[in-house]
PDB file of N, CA and C in Angstrom:
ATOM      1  N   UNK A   1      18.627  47.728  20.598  1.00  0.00           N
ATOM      2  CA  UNK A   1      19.942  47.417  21.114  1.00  0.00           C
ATOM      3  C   UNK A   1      20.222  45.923  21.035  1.00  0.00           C
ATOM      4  N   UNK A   2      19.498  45.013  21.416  1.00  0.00           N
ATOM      5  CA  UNK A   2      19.377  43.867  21.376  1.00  0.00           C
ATOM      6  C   UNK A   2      19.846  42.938  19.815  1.00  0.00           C
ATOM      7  N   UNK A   3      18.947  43.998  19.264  1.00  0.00           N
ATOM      8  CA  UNK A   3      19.270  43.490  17.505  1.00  0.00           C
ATOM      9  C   UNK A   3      20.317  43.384  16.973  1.00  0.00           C
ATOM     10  N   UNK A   4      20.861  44.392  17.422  1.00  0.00           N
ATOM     11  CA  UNK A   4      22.410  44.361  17.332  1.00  0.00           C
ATOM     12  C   UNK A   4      23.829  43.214  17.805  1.00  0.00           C
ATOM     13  N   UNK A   5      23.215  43.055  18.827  1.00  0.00           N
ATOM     14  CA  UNK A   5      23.673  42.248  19.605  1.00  0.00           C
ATOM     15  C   UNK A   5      23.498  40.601  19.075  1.00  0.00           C
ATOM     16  N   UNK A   6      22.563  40.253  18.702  1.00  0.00           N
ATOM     17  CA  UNK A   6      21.659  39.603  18.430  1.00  0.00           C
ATOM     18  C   UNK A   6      22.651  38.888  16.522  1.00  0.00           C
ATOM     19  N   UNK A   7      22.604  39.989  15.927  1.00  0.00           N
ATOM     20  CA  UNK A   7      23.527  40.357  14.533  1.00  0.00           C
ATOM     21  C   UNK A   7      24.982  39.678  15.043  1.00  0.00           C
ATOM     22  N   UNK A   8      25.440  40.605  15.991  1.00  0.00           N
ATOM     23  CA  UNK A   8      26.890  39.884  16.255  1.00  0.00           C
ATOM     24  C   UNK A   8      27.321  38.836  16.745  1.00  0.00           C
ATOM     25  N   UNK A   9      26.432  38.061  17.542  1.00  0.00           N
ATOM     26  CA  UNK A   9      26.105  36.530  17.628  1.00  0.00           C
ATOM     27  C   UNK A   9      25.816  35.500  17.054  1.00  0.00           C
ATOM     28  N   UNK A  10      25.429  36.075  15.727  1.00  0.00           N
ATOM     29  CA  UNK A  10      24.951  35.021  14.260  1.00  0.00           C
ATOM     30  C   UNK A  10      26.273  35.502  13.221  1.00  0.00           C
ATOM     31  N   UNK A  11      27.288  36.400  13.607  1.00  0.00           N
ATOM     32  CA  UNK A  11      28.221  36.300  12.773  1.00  0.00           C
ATOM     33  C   UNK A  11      29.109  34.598  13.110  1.00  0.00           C
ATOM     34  N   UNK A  12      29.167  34.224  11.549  1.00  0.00           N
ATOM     35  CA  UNK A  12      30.365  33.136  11.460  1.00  0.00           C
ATOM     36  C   UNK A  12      31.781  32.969  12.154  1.00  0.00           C
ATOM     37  N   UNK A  13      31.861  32.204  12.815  1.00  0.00           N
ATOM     38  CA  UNK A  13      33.347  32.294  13.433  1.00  0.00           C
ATOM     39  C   UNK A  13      34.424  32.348  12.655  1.00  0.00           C
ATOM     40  N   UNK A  14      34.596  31.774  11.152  1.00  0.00           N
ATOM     41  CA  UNK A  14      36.055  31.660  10.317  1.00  0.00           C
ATOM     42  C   UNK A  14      35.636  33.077   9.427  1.00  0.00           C
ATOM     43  N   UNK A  15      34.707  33.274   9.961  1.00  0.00           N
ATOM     44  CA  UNK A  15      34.372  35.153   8.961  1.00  0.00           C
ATOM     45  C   UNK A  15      35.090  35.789   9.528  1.00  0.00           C
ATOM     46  N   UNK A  16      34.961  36.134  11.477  1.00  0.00           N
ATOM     47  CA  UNK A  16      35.373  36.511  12.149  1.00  0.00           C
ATOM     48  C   UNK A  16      37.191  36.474  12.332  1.00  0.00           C
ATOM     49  N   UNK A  17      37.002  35.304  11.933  1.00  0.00           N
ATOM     50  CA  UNK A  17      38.729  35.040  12.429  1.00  0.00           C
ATOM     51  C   UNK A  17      39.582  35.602  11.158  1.00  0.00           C
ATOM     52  N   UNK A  18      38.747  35.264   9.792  1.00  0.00           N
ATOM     53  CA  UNK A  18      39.624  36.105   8.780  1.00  0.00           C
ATOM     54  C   UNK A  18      39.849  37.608   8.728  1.00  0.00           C
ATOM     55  N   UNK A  19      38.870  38.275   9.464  1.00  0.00           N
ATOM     56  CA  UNK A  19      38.991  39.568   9.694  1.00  0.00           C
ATOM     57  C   UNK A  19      39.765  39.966  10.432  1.00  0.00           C
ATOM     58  N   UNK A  20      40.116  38.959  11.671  1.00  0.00           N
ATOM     59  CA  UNK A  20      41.062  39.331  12.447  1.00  0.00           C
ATOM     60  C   UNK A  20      42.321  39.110  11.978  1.00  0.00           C
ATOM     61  N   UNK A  21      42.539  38.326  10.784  1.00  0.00           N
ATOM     62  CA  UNK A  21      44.059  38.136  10.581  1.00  0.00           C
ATOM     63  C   UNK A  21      43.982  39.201   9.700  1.00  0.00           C
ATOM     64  N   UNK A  22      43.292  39.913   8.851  1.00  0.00           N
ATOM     65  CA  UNK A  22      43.493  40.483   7.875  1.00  0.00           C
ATOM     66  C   UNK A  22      43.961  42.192   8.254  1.00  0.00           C
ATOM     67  N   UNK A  23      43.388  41.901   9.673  1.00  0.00           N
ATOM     68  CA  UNK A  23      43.436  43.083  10.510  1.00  0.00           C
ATOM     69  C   UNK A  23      44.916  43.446  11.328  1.00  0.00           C
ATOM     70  N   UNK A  24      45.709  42.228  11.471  1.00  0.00           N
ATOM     71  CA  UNK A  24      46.432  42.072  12.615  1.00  0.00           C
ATOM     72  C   UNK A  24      47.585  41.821  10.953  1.00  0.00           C
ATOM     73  N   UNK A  25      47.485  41.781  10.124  1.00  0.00           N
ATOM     74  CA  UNK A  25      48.202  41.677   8.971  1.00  0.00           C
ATOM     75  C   UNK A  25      48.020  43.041   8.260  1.00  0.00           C
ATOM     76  N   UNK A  26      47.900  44.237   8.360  1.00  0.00           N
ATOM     77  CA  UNK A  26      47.679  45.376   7.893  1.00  0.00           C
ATOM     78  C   UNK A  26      48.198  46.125   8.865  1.00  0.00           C
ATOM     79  N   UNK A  27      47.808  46.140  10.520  1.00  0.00           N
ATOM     80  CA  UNK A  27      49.018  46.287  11.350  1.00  0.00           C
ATOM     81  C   UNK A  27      50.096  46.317  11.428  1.00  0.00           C
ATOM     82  N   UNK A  28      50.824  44.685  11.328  1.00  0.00           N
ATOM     83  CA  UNK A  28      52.023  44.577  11.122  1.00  0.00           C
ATOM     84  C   UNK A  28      52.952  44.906   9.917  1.00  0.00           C
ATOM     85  N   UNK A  29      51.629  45.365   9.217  1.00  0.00           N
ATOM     86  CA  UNK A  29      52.326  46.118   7.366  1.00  0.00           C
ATOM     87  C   UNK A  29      53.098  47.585   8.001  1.00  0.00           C
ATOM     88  N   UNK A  30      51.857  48.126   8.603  1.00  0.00           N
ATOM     89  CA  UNK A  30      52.122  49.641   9.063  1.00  0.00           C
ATOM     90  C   UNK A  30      52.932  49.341  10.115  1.00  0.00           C
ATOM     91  N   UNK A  31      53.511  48.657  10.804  1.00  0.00           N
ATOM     92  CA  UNK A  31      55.004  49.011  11.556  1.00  0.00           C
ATOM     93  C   UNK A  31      56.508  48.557  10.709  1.00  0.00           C
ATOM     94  N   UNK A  32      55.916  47.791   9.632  1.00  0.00           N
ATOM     95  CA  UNK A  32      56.962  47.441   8.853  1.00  0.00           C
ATOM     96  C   UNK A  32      57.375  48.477   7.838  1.00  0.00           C
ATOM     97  N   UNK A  33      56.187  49.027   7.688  1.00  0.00           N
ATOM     98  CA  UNK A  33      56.335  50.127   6.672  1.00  0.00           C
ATOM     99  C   UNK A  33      55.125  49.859   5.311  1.00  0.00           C
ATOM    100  N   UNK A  34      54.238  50.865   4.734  1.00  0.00           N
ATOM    101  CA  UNK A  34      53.126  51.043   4.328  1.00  0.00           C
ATOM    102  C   UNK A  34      53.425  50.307   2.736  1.00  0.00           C
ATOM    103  N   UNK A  35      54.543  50.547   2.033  1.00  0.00           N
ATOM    104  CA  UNK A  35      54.657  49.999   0.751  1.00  0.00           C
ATOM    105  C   UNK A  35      54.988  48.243   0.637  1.00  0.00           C
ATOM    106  N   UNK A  36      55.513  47.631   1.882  1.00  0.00           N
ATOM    107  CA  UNK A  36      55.620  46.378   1.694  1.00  0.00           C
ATOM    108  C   UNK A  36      54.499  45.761   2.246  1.00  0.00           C
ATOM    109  N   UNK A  37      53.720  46.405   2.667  1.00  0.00           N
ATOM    110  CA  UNK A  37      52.391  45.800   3.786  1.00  0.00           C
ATOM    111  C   UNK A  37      51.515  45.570   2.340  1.00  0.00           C
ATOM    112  N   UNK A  38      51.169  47.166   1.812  1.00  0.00           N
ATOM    113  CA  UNK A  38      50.117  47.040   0.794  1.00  0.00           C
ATOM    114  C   UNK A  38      50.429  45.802  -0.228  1.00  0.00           C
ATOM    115  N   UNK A  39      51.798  45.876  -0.904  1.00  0.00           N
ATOM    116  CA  UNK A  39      52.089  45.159  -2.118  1.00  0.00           C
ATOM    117  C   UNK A  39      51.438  43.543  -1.157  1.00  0.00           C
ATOM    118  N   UNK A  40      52.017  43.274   0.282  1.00  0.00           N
ATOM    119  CA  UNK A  40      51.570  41.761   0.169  1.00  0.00           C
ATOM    120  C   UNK A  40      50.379  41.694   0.486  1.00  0.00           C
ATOM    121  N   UNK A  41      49.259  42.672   0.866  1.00  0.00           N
ATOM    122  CA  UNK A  41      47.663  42.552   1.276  1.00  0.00           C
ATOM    123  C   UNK A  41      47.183  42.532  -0.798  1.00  0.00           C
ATOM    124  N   UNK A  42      47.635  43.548  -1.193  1.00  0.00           N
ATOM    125  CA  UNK A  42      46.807  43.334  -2.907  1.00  0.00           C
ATOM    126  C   UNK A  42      47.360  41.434  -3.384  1.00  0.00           C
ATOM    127  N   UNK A  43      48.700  41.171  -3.528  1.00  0.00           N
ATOM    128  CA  UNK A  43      48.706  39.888  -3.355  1.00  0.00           C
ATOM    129  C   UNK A  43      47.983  38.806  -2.532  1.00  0.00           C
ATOM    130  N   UNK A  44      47.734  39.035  -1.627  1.00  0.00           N
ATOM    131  CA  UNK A  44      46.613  38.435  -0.661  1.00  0.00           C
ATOM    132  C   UNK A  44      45.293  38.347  -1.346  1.00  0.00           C
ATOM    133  N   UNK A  45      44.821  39.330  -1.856  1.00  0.00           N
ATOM    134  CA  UNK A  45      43.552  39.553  -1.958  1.00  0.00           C
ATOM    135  C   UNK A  45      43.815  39.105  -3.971  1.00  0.00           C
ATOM    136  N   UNK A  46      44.512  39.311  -4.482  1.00  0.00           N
ATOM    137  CA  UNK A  46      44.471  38.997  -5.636  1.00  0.00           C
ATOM    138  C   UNK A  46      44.505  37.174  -5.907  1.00  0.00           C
ATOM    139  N   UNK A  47      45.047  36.704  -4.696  1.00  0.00           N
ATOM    140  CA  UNK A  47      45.300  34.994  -4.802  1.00  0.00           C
ATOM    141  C   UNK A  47      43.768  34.784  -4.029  1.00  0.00           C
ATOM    142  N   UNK A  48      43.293  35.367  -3.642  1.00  0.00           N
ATOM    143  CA  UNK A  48      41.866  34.940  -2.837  1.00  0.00           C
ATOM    144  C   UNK A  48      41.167  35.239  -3.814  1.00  0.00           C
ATOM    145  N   UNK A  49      41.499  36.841  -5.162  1.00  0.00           N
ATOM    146  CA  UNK A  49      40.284  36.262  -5.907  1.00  0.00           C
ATOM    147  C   UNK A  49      40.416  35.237  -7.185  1.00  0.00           C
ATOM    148  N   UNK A  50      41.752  34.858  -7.314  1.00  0.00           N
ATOM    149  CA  UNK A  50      41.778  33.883  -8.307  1.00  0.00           C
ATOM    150  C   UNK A  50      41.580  32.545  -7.874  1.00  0.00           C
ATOM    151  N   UNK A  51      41.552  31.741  -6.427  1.00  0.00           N
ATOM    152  CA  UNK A  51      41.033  31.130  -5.868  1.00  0.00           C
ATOM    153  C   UNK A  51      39.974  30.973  -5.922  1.00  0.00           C
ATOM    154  N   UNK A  52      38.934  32.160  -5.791  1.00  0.00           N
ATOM    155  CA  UNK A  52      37.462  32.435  -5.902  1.00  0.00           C
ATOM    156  C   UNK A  52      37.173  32.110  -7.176  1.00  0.00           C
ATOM    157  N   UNK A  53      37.793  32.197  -8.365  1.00  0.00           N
ATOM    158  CA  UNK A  53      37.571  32.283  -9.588  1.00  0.00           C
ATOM    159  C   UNK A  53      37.805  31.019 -10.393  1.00  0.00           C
ATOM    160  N   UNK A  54      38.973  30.359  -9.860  1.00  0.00           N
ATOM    161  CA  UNK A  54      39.350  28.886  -9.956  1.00  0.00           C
ATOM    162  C   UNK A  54      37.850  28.248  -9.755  1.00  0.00           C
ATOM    163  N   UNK A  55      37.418  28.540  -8.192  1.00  0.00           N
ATOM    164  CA  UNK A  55      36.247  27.160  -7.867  1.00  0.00           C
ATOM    165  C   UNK A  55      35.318  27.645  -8.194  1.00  0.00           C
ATOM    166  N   UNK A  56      34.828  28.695  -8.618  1.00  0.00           N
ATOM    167  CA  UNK A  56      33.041  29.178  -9.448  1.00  0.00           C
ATOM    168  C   UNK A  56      33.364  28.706 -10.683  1.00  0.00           C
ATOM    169  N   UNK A  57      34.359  28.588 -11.304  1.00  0.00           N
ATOM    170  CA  UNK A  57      34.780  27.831 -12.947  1.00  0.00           C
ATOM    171  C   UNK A  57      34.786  26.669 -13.098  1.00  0.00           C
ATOM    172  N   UNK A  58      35.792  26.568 -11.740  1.00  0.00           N
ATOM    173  CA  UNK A  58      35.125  24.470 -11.721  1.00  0.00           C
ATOM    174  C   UNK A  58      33.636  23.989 -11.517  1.00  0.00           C
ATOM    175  N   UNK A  59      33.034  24.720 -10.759  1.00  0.00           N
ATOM    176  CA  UNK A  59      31.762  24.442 -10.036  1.00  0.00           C
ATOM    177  C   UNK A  59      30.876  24.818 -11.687  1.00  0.00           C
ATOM    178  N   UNK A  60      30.790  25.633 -11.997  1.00  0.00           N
ATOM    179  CA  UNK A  60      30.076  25.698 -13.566  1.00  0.00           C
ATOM    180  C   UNK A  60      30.558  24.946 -14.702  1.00  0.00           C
ATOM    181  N   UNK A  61      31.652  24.723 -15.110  1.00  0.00           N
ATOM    182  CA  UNK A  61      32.345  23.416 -16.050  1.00  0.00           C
ATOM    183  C   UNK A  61      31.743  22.256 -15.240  1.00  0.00           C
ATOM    184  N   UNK A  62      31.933  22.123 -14.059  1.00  0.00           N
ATOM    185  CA  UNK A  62      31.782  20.553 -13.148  1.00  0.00           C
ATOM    186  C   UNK A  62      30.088  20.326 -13.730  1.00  0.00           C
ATOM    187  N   UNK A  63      29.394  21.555 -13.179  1.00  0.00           N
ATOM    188  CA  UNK A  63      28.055  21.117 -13.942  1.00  0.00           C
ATOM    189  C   UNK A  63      27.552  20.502 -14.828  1.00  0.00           C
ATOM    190  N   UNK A  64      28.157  21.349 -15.724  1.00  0.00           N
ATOM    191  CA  UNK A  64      27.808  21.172 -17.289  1.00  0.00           C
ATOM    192  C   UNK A  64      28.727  19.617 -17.664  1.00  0.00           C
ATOM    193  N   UNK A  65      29.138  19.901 -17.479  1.00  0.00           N
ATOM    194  CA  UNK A  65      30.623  18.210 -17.880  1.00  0.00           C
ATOM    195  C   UNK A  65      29.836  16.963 -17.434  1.00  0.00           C
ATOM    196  N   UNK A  66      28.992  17.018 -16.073  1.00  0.00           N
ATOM    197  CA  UNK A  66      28.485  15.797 -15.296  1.00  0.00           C
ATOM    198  C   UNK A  66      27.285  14.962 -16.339  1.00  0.00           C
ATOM    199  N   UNK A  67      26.546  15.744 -16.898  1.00  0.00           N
ATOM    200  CA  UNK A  67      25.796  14.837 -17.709  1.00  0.00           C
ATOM    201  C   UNK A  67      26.303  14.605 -19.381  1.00  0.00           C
ATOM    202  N   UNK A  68      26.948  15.131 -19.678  1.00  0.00           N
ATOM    203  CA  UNK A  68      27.939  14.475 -20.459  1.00  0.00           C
ATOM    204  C   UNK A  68      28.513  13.237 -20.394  1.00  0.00           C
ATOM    205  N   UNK A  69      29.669  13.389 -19.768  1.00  0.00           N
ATOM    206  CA  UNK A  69      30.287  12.132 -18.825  1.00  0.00           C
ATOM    207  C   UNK A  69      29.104  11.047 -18.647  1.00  0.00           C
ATOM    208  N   UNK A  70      27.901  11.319 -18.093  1.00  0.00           N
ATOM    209  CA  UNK A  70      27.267   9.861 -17.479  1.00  0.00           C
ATOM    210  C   UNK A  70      26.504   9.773 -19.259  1.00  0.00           C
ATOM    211  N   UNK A  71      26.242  10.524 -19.880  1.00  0.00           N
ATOM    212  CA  UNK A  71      25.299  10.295 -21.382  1.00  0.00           C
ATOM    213  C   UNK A  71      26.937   9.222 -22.072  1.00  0.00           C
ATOM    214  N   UNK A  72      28.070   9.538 -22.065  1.00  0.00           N
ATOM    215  CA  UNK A  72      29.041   9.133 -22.646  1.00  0.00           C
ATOM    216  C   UNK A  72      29.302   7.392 -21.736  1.00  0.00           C
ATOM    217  N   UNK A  73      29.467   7.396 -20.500  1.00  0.00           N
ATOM    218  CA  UNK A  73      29.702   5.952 -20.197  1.00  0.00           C
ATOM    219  C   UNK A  73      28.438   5.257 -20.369  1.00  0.00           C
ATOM    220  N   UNK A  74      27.290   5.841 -20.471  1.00  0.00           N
ATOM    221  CA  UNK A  74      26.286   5.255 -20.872  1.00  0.00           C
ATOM    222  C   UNK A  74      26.118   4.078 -22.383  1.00  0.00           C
ATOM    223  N   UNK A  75      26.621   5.179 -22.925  1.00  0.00           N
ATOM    224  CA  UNK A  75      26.859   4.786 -24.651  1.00  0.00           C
ATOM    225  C   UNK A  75      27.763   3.380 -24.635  1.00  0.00           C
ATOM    226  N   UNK A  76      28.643   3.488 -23.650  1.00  0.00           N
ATOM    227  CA  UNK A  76      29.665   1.854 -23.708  1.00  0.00           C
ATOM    228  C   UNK A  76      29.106   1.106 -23.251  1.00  0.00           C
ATOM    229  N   UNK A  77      27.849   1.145 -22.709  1.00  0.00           N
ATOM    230  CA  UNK A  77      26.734  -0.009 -22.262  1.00  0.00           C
ATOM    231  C   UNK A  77      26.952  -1.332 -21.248  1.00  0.00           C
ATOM    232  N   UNK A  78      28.115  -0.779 -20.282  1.00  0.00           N
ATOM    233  CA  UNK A  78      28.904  -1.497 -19.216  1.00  0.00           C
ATOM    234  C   UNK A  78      27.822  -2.218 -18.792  1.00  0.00           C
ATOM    235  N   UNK A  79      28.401  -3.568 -19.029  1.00  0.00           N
ATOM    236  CA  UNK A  79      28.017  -4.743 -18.239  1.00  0.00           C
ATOM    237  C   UNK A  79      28.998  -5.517 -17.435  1.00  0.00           C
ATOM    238  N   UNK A  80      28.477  -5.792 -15.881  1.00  0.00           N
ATOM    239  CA  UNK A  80      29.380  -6.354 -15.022  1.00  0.00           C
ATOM    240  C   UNK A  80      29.404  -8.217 -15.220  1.00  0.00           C
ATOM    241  N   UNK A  81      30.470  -8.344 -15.549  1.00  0.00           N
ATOM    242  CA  UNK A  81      30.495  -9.913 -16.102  1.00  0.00           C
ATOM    243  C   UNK A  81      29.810 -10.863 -14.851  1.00  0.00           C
ATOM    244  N   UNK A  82      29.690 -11.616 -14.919  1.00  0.00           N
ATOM    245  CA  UNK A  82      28.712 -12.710 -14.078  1.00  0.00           C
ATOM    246  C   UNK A  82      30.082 -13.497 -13.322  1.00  0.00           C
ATOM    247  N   UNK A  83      31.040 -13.823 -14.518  1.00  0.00           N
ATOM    248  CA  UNK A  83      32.073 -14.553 -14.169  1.00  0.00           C
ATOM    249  C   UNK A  83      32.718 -13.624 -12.447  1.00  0.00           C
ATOM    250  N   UNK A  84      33.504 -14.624 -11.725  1.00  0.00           N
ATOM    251  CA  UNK A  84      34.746 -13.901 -10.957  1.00  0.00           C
ATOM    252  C   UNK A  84      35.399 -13.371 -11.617  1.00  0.00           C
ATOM    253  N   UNK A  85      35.826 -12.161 -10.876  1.00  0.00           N
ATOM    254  CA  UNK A  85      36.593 -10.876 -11.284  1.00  0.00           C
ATOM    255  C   UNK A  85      37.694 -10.814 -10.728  1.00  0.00           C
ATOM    256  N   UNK A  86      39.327 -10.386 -11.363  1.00  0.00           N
ATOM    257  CA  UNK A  86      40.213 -10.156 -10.035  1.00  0.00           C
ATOM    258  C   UNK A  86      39.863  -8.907  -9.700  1.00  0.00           C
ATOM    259  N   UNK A  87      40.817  -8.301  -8.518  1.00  0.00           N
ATOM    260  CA  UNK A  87      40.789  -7.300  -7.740  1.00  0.00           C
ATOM    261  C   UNK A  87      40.964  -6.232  -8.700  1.00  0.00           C
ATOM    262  N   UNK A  88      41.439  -5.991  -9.467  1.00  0.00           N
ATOM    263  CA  UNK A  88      41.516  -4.680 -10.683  1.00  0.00           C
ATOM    264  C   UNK A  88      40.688  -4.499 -11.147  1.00  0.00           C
ATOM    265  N   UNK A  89      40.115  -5.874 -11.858  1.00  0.00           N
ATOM    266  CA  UNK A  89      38.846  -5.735 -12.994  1.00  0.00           C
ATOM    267  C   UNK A  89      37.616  -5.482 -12.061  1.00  0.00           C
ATOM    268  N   UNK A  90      37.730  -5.630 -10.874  1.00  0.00           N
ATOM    269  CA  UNK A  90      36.229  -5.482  -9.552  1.00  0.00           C
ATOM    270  C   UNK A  90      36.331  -3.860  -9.341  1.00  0.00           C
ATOM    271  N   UNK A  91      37.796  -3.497  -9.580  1.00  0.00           N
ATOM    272  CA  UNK A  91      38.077  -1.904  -8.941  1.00  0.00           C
ATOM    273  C   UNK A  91      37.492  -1.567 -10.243  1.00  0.00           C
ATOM    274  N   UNK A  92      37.793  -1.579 -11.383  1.00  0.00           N
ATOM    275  CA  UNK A  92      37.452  -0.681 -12.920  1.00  0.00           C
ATOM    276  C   UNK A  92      36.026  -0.649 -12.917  1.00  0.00           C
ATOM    277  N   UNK A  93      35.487  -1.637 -12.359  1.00  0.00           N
ATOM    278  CA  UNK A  93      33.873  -1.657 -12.558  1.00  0.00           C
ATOM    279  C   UNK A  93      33.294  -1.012 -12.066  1.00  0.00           C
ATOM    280  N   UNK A  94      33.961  -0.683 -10.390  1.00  0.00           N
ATOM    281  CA  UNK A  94      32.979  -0.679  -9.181  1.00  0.00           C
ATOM    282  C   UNK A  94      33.295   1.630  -9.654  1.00  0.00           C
ATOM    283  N   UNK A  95      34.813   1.415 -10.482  1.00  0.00           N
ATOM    284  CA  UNK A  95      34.531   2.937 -10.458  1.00  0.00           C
ATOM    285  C   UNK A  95      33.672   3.157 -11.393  1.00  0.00           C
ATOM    286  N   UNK A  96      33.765   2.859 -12.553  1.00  0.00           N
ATOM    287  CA  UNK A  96      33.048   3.721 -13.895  1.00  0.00           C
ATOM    288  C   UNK A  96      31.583   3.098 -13.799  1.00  0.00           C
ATOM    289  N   UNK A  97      30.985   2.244 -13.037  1.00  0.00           N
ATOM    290  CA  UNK A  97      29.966   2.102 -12.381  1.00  0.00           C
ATOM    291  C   UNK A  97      29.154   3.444 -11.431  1.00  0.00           C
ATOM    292  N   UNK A  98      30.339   3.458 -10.687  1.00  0.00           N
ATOM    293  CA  UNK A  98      30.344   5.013  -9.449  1.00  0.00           C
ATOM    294  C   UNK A  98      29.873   6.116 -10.303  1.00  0.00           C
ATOM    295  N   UNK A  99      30.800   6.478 -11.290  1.00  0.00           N
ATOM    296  CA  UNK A  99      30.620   7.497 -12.128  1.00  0.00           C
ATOM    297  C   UNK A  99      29.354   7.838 -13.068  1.00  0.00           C
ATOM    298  N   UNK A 100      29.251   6.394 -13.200  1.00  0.00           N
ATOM    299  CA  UNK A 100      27.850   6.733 -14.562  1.00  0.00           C
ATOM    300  C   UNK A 100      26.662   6.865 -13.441  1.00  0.00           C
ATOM    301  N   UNK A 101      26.461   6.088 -11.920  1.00  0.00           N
ATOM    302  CA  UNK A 101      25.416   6.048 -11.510  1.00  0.00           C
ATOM    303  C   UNK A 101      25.337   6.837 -10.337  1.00  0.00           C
ATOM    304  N   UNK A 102      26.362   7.608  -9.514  1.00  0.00           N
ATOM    305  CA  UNK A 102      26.146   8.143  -8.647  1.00  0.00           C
ATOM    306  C   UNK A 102      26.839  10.136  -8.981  1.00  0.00           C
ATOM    307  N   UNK A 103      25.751  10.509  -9.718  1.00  0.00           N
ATOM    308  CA  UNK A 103      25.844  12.001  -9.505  1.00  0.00           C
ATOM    309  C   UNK A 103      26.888  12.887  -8.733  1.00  0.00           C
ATOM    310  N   UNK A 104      26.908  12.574  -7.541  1.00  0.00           N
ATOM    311  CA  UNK A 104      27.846  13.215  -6.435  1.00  0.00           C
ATOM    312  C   UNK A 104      28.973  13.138  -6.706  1.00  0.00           C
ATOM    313  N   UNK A 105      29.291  11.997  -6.776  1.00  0.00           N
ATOM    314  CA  UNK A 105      30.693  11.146  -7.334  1.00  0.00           C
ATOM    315  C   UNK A 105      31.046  11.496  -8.139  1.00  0.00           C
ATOM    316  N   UNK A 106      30.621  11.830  -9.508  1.00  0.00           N
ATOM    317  CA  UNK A 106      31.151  12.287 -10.756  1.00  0.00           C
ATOM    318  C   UNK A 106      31.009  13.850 -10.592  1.00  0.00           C
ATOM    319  N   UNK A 107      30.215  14.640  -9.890  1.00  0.00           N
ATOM    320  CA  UNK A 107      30.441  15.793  -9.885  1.00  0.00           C
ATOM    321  C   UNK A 107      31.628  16.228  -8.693  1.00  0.00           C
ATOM    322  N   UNK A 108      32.242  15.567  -7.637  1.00  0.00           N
ATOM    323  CA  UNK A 108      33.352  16.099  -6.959  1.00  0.00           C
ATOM    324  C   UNK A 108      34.215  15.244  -7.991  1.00  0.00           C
ATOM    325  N   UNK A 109      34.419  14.351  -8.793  1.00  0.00           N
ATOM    326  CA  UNK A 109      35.684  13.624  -9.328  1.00  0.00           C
ATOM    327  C   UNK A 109      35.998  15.061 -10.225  1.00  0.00           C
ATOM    328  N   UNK A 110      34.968  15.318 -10.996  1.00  0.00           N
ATOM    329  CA  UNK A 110      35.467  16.605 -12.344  1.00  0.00           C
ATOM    330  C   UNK A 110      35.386  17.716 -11.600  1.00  0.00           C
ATOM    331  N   UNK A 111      34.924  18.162  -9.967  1.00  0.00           N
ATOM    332  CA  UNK A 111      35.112  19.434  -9.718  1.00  0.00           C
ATOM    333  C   UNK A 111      36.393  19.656  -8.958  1.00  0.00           C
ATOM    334  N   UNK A 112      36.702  18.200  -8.301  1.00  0.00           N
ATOM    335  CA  UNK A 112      38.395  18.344  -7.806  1.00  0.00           C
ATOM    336  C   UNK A 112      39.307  18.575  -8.927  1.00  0.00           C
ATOM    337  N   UNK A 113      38.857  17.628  -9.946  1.00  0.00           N
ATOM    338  CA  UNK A 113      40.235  17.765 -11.253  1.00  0.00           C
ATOM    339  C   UNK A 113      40.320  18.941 -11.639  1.00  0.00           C
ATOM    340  N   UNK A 114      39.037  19.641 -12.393  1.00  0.00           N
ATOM    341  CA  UNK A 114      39.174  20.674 -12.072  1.00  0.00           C
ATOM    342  C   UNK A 114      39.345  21.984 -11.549  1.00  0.00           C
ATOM    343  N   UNK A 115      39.526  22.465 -10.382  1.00  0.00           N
ATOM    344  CA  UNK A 115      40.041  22.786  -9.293  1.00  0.00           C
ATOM    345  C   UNK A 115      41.410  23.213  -9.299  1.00  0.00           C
ATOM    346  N   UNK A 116      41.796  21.344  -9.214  1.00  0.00           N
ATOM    347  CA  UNK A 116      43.353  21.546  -9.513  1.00  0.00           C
ATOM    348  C   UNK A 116      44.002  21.833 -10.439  1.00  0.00           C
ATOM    349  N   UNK A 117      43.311  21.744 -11.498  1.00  0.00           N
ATOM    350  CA  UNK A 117      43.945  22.043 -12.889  1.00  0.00           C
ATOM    351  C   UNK A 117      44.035  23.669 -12.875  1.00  0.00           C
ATOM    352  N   UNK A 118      43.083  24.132 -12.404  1.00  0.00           N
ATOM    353  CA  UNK A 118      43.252  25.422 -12.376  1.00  0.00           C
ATOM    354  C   UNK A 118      44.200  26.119 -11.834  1.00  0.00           C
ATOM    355  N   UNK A 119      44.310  25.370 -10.337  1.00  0.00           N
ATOM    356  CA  UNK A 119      45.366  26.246  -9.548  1.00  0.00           C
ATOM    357  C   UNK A 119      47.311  26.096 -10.428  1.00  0.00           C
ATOM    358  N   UNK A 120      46.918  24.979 -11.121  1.00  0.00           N
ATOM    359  CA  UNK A 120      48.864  24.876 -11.330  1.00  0.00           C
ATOM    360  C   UNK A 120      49.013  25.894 -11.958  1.00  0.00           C
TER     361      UNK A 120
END
């Protein structure tokens, strides 16, 4: 009995809460009437799985793209001048610097772009 209990206490709270809208939105289909409820729950669920499908595409392109990208700014063999820099030429550095040397960085820069590119 406990186990059970135990199970429903380690459920996720935004798991929980989507169930409840999804629940309380299938409801309000069936007092509205069963053919306009369904058409907007399959829309629902069809934009959640192209959503789903958008970011597992970015997240696998984002992969593959990241050592590319750093093998490619590599090749331009960026050197930060010794001289003072203005404020632009300090920003251009400090990014494509970011990019070739910090992993993270270049993998959310190409997994946001891509992302968004997907959704338009």
């Amino acid at each position: 009995m406990f186990e059970g209990i135990d199970q429903f206490m380690s459920v996720n709270f935004l798991s929980l809460l989507l169930v409840i809208v999804v629940i309380v939105s299938v409801l309000q289909g069936m007092m509205k009437g069963a053919s306009g409820s369904a058409r907007h729950l399959f829309f629902f669920v069809m934009e959640g799985g192209i959503t789903v499908a958008g970011v597992l595409a970015a997240w696998k392109i984002a992969e593959w793209a990241s050592p590319q990208i750093r093998a490619l700014i590599q090749k331009w063999n960026i050197q930060i001048p010794p001289d003072p820099m203005g404020a632009f030429q300090q920003m251009y550095y400090t990014f494509i610097t970011g990019v070739r040397d910090f992993r993270l960085f270049r993998f959310a820069l190409l997994f946001i772009s891509l992302f968004l590119s997907s959704n338009s």
